[in-house]
Protein backbone atom coordinates (compact mmCIF):
# COMPACT_ATOMS: atom_id res chain seq x y z
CA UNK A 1 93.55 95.99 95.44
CA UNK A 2 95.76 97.60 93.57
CA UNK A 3 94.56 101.26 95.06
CA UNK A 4 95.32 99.57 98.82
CA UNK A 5 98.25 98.33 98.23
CA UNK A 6 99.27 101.98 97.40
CA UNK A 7 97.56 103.29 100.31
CA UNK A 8 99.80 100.78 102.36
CA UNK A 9 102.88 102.05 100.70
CA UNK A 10 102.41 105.94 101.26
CA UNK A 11 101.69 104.45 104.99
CA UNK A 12 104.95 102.80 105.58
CA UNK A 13 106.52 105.85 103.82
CA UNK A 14 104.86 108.77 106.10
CA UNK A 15 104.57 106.93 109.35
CA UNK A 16 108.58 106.40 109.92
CA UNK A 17 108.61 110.14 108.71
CA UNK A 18 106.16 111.62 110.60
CA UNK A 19 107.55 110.25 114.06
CA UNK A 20 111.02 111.47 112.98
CA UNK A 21 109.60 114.62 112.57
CA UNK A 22 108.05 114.68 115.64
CA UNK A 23 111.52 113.29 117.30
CA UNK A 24 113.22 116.20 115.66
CA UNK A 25 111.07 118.99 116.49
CA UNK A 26 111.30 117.57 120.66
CA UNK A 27 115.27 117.53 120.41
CA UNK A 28 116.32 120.51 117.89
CA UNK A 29 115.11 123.71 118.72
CA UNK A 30 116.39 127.13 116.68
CA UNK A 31 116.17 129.70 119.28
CA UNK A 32 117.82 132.31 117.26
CA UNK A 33 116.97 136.45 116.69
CA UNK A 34 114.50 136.84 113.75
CA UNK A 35 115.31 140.31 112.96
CA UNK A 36 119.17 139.16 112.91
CA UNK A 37 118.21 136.71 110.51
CA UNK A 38 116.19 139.32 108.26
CA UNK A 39 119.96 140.82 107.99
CA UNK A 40 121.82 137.72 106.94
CA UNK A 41 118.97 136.42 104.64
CA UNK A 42 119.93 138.57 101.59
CA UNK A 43 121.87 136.09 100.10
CA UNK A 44 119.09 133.53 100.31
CA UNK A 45 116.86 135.58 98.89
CA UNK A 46 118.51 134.86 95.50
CA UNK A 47 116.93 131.99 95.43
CA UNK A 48 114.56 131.68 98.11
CA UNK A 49 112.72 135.31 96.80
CA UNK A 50 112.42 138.18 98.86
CA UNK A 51 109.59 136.50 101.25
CA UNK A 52 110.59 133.15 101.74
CA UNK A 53 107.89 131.84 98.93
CA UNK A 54 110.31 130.96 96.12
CA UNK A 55 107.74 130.60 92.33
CA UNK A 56 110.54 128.37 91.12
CA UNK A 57 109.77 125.04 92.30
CA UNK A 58 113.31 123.61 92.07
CA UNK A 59 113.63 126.36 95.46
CA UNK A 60 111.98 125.29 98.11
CA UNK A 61 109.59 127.61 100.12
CA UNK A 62 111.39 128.45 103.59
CA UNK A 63 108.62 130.89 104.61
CA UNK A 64 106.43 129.45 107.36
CA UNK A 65 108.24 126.41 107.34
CA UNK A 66 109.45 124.55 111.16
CA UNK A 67 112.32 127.02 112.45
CA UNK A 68 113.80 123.33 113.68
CA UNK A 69 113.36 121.40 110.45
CA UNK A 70 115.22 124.58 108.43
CA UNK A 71 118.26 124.82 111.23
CA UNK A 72 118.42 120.99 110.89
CA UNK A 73 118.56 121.22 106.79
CA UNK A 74 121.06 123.94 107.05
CA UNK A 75 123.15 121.89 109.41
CA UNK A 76 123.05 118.95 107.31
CA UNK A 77 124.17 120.67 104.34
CA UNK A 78 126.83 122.39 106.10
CA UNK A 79 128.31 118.76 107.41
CA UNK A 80 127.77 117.54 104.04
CA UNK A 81 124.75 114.87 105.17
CA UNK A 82 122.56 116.51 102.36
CA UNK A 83 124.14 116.83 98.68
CA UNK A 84 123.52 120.11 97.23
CA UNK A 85 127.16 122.21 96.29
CA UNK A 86 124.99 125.74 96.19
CA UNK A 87 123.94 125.04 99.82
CA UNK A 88 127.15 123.59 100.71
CA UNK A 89 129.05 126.50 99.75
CA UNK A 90 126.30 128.63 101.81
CA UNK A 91 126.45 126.84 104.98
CA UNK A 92 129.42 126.22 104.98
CA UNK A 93 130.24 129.94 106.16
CA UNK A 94 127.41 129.82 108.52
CA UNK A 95 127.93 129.78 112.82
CA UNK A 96 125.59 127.80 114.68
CA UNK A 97 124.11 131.68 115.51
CA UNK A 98 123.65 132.38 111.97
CA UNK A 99 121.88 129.30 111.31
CA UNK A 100 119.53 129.86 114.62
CA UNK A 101 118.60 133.20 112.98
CA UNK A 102 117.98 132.43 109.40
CA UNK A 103 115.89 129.50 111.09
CA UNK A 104 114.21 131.99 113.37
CA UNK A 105 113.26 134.50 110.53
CA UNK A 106 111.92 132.25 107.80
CA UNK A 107 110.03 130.34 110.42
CA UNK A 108 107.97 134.16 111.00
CA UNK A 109 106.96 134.39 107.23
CA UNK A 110 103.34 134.06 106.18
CA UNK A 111 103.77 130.90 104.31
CA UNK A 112 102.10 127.54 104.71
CA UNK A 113 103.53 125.00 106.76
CA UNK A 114 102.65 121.15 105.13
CA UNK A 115 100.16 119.35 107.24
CA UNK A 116 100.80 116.12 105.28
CA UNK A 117 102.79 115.01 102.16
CA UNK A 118 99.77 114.10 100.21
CA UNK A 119 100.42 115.84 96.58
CA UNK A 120 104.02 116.27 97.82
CA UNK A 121 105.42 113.66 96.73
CA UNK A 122 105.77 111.85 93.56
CA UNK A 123 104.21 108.16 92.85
């Protein structure tokens, strides 16, 4: 019982997040220039490493990942929606171009795109 009624949880969690997802990736698009993006993704790198695939786990992995879902993080942090002053300070110099590009390039990266959250997130 106990075992379904967790199973019923993670359901109510990942359904409403999985459609927004899919909502997202029909409406925001990041239709910017790759190789620009290579160029303005030094700073990131910092962080981020040199191929998207950060080892520290408090960075997360940008290679492979949605070119929408990183343009719509970016934008969020620039606008102050998501609470982080490092990516604030970032975006916050960042044109809607820029963001298209750096969106663009990680997007290109051998890296593993999640196909669910399972192991993703925490009980």
């Amino acid at each position: 019982m106990i075992e379904q009624n967790r199973i019923l949880a993670m359901n109510r969690f990942t359904a409403p997040l999985a459609l927004a997802m899919l909502l997202v990736a029909g409406v925001a698009s990041a239709n910017g220039d790759a190789e620009a993006g290579k160029t303005k993704a030094v700073t990131c790198q910092a962080c981020h490493s040199l191929d998207g695939n950060a080892s520290d786990p408090q960075y997360p992995r940008l290679a492979g990942q949605y070119a929408n879902y990183i343009a719509k993080a970016l934008h969020e942090y620039k606008n102050d929606e998501r609470k982080n002053p490092i990516m604030k300070g970032f975006s916050a110099t960042l044109s809607d171009a820029d963001i298209d590009d750096l969106a663009a390039y990680f997007s290109k990266l051998p890296g593993g795109k999640l196909v669910d959250l399972h192991g993703h997130v925490s009980e």
